[in-house]
C-alpha atoms as a PDB file:
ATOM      1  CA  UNK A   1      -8.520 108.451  25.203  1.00  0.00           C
ATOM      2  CA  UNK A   2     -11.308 107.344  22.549  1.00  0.00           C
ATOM      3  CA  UNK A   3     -11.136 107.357  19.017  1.00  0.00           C
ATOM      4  CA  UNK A   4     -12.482 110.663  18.342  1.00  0.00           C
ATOM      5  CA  UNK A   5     -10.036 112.206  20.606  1.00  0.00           C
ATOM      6  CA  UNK A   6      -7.403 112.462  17.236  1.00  0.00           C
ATOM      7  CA  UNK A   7      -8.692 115.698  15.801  1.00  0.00           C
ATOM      8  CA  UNK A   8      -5.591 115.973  13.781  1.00  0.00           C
ATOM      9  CA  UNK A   9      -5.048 112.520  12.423  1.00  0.00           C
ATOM     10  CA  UNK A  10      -4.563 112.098   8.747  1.00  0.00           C
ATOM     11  CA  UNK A  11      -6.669 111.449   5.782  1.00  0.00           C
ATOM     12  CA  UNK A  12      -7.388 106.913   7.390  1.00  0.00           C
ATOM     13  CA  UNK A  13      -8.825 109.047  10.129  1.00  0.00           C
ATOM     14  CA  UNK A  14     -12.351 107.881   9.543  1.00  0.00           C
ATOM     15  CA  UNK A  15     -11.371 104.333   9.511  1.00  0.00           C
ATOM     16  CA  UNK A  16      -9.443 104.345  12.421  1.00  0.00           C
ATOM     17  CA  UNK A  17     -12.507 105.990  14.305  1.00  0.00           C
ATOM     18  CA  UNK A  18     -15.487 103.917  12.292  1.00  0.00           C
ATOM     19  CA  UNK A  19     -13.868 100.553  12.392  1.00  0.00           C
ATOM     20  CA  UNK A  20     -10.114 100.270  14.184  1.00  0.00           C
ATOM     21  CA  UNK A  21      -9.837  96.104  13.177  1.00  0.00           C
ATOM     22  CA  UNK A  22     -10.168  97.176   9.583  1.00  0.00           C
ATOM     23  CA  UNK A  23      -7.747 100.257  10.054  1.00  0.00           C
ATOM     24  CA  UNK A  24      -5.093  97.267  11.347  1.00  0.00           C
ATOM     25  CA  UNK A  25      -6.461  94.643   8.487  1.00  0.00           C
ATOM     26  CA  UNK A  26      -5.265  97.794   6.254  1.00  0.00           C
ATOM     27  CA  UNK A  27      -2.054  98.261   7.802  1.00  0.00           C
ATOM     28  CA  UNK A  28      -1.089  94.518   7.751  1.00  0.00           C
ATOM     29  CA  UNK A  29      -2.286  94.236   4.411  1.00  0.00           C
ATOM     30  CA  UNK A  30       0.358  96.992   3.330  1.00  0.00           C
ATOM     31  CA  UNK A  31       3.104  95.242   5.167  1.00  0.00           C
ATOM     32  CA  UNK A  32       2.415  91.798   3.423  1.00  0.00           C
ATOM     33  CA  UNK A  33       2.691  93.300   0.292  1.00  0.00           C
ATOM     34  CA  UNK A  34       5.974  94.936   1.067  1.00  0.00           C
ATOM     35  CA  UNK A  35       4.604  98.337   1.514  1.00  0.00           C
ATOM     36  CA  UNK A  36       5.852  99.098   4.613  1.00  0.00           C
ATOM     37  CA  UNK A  37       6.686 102.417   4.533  1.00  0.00           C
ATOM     38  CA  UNK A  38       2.927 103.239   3.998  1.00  0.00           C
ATOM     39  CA  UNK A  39       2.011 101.498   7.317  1.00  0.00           C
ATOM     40  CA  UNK A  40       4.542 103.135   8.585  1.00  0.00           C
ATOM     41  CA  UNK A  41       2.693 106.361   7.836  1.00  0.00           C
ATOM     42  CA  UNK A  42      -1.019 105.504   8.548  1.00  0.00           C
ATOM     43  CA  UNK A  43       0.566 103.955  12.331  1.00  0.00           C
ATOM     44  CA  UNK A  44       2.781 107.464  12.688  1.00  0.00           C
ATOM     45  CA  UNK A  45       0.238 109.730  13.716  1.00  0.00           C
ATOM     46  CA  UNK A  46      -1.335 107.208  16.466  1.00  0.00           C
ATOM     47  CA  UNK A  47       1.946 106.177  18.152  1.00  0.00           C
ATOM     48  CA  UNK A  48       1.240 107.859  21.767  1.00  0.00           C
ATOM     49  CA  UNK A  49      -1.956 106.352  21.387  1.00  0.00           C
ATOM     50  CA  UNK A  50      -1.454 103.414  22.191  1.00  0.00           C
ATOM     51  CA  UNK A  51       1.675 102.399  23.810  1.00  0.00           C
ATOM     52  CA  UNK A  52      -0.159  99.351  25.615  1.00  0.00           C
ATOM     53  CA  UNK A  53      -1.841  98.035  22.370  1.00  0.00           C
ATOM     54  CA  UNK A  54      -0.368  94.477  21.604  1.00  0.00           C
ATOM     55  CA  UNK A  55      -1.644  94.589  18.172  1.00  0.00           C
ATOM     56  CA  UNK A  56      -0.075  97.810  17.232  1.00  0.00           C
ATOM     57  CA  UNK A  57       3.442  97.525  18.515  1.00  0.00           C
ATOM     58  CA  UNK A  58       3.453  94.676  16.334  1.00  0.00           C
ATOM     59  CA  UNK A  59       2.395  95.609  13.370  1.00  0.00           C
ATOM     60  CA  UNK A  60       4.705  98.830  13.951  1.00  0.00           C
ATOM     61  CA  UNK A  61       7.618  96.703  14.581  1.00  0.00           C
ATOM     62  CA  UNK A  62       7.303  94.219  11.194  1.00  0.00           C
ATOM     63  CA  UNK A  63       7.093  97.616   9.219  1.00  0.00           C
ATOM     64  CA  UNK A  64      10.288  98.541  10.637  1.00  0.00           C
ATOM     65  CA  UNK A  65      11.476  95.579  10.250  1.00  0.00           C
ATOM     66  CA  UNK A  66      10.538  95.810   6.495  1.00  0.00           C
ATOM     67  CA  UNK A  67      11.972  98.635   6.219  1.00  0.00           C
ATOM     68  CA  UNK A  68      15.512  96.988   7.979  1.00  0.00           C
ATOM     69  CA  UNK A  69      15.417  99.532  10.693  1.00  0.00           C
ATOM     70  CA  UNK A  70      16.136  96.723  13.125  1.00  0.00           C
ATOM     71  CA  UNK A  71      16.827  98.615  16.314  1.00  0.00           C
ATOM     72  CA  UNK A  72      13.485 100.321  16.350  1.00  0.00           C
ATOM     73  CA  UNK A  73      11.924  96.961  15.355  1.00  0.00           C
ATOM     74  CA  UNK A  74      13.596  94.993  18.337  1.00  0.00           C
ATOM     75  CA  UNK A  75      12.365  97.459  20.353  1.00  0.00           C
ATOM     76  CA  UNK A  76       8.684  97.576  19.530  1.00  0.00           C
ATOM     77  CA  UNK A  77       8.863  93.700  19.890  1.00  0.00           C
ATOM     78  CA  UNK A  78      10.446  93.616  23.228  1.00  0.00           C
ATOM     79  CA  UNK A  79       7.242  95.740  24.262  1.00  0.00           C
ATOM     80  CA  UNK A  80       5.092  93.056  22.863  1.00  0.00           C
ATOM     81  CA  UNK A  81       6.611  90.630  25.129  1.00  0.00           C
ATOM     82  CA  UNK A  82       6.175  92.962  27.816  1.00  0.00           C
ATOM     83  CA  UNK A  83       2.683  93.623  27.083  1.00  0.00           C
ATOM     84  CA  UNK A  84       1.752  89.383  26.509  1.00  0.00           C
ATOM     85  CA  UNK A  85       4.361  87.307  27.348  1.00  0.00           C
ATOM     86  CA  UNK A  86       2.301  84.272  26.918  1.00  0.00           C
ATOM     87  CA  UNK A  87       1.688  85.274  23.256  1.00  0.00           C
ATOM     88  CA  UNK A  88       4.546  83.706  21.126  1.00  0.00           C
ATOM     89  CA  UNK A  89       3.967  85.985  17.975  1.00  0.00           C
ATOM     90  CA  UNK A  90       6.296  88.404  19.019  1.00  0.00           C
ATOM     91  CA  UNK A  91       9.101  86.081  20.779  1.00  0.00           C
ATOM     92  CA  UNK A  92       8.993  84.244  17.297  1.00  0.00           C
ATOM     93  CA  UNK A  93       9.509  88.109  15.200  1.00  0.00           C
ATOM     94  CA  UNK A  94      12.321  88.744  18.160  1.00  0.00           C
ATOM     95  CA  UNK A  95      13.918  85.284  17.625  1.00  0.00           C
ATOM     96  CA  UNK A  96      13.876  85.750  13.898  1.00  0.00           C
ATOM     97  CA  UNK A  97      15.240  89.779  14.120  1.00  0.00           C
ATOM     98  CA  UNK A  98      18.241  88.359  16.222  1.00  0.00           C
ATOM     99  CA  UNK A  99      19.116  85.572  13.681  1.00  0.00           C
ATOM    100  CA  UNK A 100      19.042  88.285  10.953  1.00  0.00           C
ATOM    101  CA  UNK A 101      21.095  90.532  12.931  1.00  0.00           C
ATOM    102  CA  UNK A 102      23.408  87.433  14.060  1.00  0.00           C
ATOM    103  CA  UNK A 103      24.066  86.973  10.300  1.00  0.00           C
ATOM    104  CA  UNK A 104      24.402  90.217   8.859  1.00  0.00           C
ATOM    105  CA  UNK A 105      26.982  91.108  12.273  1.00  0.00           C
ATOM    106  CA  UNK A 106      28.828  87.434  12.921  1.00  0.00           C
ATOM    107  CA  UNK A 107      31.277  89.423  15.190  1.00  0.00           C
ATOM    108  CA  UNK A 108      28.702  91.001  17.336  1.00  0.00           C
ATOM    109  CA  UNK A 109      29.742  89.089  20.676  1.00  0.00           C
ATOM    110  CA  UNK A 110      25.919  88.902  21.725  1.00  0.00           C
ATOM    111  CA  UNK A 111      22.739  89.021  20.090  1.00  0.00           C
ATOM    112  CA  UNK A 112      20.137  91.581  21.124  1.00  0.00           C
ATOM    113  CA  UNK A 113      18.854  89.118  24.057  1.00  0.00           C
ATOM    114  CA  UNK A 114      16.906  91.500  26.300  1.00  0.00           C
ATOM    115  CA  UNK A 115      15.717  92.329  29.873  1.00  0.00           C
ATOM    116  CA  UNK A 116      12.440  90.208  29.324  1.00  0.00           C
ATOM    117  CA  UNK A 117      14.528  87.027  28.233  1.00  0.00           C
ATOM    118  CA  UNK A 118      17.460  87.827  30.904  1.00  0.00           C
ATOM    119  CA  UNK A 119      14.210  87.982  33.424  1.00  0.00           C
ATOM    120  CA  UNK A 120      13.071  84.415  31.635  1.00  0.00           C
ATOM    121  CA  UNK A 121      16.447  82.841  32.133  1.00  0.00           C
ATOM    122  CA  UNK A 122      16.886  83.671  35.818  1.00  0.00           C
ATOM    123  CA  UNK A 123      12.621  81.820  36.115  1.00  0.00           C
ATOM    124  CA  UNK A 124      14.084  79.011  34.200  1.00  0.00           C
ATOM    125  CA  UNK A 125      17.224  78.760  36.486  1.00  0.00           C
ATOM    126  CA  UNK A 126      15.110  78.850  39.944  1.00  0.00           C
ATOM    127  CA  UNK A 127      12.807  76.688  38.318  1.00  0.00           C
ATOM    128  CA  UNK A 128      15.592  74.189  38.099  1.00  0.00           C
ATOM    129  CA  UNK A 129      16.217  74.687  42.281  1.00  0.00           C
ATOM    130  CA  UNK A 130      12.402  73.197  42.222  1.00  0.00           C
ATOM    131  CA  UNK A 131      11.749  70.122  44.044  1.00  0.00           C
ATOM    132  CA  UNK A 132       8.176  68.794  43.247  1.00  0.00           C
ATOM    133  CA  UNK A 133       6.050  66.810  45.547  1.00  0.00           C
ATOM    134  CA  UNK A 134       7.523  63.160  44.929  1.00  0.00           C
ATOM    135  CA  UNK A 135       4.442  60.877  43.072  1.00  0.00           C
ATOM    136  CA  UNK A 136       3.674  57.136  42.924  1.00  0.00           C
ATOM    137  CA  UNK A 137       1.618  55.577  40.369  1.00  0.00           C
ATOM    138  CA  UNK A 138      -1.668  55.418  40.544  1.00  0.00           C
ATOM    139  CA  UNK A 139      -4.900  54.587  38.545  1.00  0.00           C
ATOM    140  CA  UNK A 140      -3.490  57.717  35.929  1.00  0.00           C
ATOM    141  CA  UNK A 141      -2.433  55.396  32.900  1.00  0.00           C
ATOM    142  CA  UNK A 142      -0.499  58.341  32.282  1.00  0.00           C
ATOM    143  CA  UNK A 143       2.937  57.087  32.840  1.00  0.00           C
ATOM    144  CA  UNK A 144       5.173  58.749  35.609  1.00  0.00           C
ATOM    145  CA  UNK A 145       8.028  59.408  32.367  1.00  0.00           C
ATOM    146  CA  UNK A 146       4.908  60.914  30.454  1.00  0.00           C
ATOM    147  CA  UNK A 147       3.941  63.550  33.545  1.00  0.00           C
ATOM    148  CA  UNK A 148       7.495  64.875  33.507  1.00  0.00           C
ATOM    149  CA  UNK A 149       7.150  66.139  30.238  1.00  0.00           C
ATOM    150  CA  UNK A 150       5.846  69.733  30.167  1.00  0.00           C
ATOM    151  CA  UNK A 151       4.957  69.540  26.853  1.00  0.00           C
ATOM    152  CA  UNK A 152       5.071  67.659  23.811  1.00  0.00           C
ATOM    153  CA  UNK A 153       8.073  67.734  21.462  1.00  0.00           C
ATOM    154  CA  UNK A 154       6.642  69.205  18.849  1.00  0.00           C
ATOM    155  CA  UNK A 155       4.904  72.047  20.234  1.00  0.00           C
ATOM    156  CA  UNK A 156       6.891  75.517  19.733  1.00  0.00           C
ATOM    157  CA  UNK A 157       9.714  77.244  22.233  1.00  0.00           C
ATOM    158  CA  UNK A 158       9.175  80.346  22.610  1.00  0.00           C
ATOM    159  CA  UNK A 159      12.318  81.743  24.250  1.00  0.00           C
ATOM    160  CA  UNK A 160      14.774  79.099  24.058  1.00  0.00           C
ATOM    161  CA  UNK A 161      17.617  79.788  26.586  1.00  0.00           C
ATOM    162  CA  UNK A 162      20.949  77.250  27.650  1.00  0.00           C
ATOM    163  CA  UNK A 163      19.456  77.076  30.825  1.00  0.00           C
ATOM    164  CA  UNK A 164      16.054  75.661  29.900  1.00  0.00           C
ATOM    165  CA  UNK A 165      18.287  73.183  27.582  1.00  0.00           C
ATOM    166  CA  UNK A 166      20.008  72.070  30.932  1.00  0.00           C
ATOM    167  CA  UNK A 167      16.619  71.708  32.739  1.00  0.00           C
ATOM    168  CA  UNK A 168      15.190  69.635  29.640  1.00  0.00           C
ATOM    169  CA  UNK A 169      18.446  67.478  29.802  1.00  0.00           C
ATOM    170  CA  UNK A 170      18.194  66.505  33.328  1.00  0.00           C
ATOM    171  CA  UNK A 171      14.524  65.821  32.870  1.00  0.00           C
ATOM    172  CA  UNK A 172      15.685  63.670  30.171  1.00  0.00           C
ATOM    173  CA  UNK A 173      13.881  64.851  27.541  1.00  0.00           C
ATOM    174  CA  UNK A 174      16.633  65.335  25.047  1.00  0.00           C
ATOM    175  CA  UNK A 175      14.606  65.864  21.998  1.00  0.00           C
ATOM    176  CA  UNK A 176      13.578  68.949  23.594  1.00  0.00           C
ATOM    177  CA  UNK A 177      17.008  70.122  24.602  1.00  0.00           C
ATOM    178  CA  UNK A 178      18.725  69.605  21.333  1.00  0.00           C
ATOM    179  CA  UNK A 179      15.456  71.831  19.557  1.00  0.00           C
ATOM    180  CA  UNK A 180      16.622  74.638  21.391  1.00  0.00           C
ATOM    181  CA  UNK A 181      20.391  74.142  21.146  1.00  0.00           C
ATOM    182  CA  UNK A 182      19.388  74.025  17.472  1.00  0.00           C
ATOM    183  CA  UNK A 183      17.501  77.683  17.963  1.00  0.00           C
ATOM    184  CA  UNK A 184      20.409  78.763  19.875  1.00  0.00           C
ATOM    185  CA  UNK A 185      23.044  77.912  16.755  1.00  0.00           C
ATOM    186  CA  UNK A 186      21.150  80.638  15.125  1.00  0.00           C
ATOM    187  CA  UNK A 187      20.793  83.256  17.958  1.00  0.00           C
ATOM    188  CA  UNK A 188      24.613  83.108  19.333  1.00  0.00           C
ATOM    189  CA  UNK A 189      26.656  81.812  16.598  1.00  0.00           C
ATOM    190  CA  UNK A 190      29.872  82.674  18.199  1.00  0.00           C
ATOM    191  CA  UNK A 191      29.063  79.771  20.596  1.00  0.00           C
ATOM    192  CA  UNK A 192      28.115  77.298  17.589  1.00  0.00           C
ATOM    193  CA  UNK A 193      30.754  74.556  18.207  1.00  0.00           C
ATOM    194  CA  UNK A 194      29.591  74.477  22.389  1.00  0.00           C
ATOM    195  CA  UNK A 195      26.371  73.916  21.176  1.00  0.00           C
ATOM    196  CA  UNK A 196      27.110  71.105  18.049  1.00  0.00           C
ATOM    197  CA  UNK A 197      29.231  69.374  21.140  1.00  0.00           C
ATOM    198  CA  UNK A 198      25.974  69.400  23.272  1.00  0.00           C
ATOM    199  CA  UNK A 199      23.625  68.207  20.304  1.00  0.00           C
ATOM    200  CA  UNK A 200      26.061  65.146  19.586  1.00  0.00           C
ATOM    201  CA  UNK A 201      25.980  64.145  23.207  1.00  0.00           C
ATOM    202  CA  UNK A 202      22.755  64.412  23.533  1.00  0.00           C
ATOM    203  CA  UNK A 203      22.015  62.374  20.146  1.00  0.00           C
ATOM    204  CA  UNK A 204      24.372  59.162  22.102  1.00  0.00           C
ATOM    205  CA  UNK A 205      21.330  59.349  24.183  1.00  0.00           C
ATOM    206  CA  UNK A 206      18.434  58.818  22.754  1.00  0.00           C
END
């Protein structure tokens, strides 16, 4: 399918054709201002187009999400995931979608925690099985404490999960854990207190 395939697109036709970065530019441009029922109309029309496009399925999901038609929004975010994984622009819209839907619901019993992050749990929970090759120091001044650490503490979680919290406890680095037991407050509110409990012990720790 090309771009001047859509022989009955609307009036943005040309500039979805002539220049498809500026036709998004546009688009995101509308939803920044708050207009997101017109980016919901110039996306509209190109929706079968491009069910694989990472750009589009996001943009099509924040106008939704403008417009608080959060199911449809959740959805188009999930496919984001789908699509990039490794791109945290979407997991960051999901994560923020489920806290608004956490508050606005309190006595939903779970959030809207999809396939993708169910998938992501049961990685982190093998993951934890794991038994790396044991090391020795060597002429590395990296210390052995140092390599264990992933990542720094600073740098963003994309999906946090209890089970990655668990992994980052027994790796000992706690600062980690009690970020996402933090996230987690927001996401699953009903289990608030379990998580405060596991913040406070982890805060004798450090």
């Amino acid at each position: 399918m090309t771009f001047s395939d859509y022989d009955s697109a609307p009036a943005n036709e040309h500039a979805m054709k002539s220049d498809p970065h500026l036709f998004f530019a546009e688009v995101s441009l509308d939803i920044s201002r708050g207009r997101c029922e017109s980016g919901i109309e110039k996306l509209q029309p190109y929706i079968d187009h491009f069910p694989d496009s990472y750009l589009f399925c996001l943009l099509y999901a924040k106008a939704q999400r403008g417009i608080e038609n959060y199911a449809l929004a959740g959805e188009y975010l999930r496919k984001c995931c789908t699509i990039a994984p490794a791109n945290q622009v979407a997991w960051q819209e999901l994560l923020e979608l489920q806290a608004i839907i956490a508050a606005q619901d309190p006595g939903t019993p779970e959030t809207m925690f999809d396939p993708v992050t169910d998938e992501l749990e049961k990685l982190t929970a093998a993951l934890m099985g794991f038994e790396p090759v044991k090391t020795t120091e060597n002429a590395d001044p990296t210390p052995l404490l140092e390599q264990k650490q992933p990542f720094s503490d600073d740098m963003a979680i994309a999906v946090p999960t209890e089970t990655l919290a668990t992994l980052f406890t027994a790796q000992g680095a706690y600062k980690k854990a009690i970020r996402i037991y933090t996230m987690l407050i927001l996401l699953k509110p009903q289990n608030a207190e379990h998580y405060q409990q596991e913040i406070d012990s982890l805060l004798e720790r450090l």
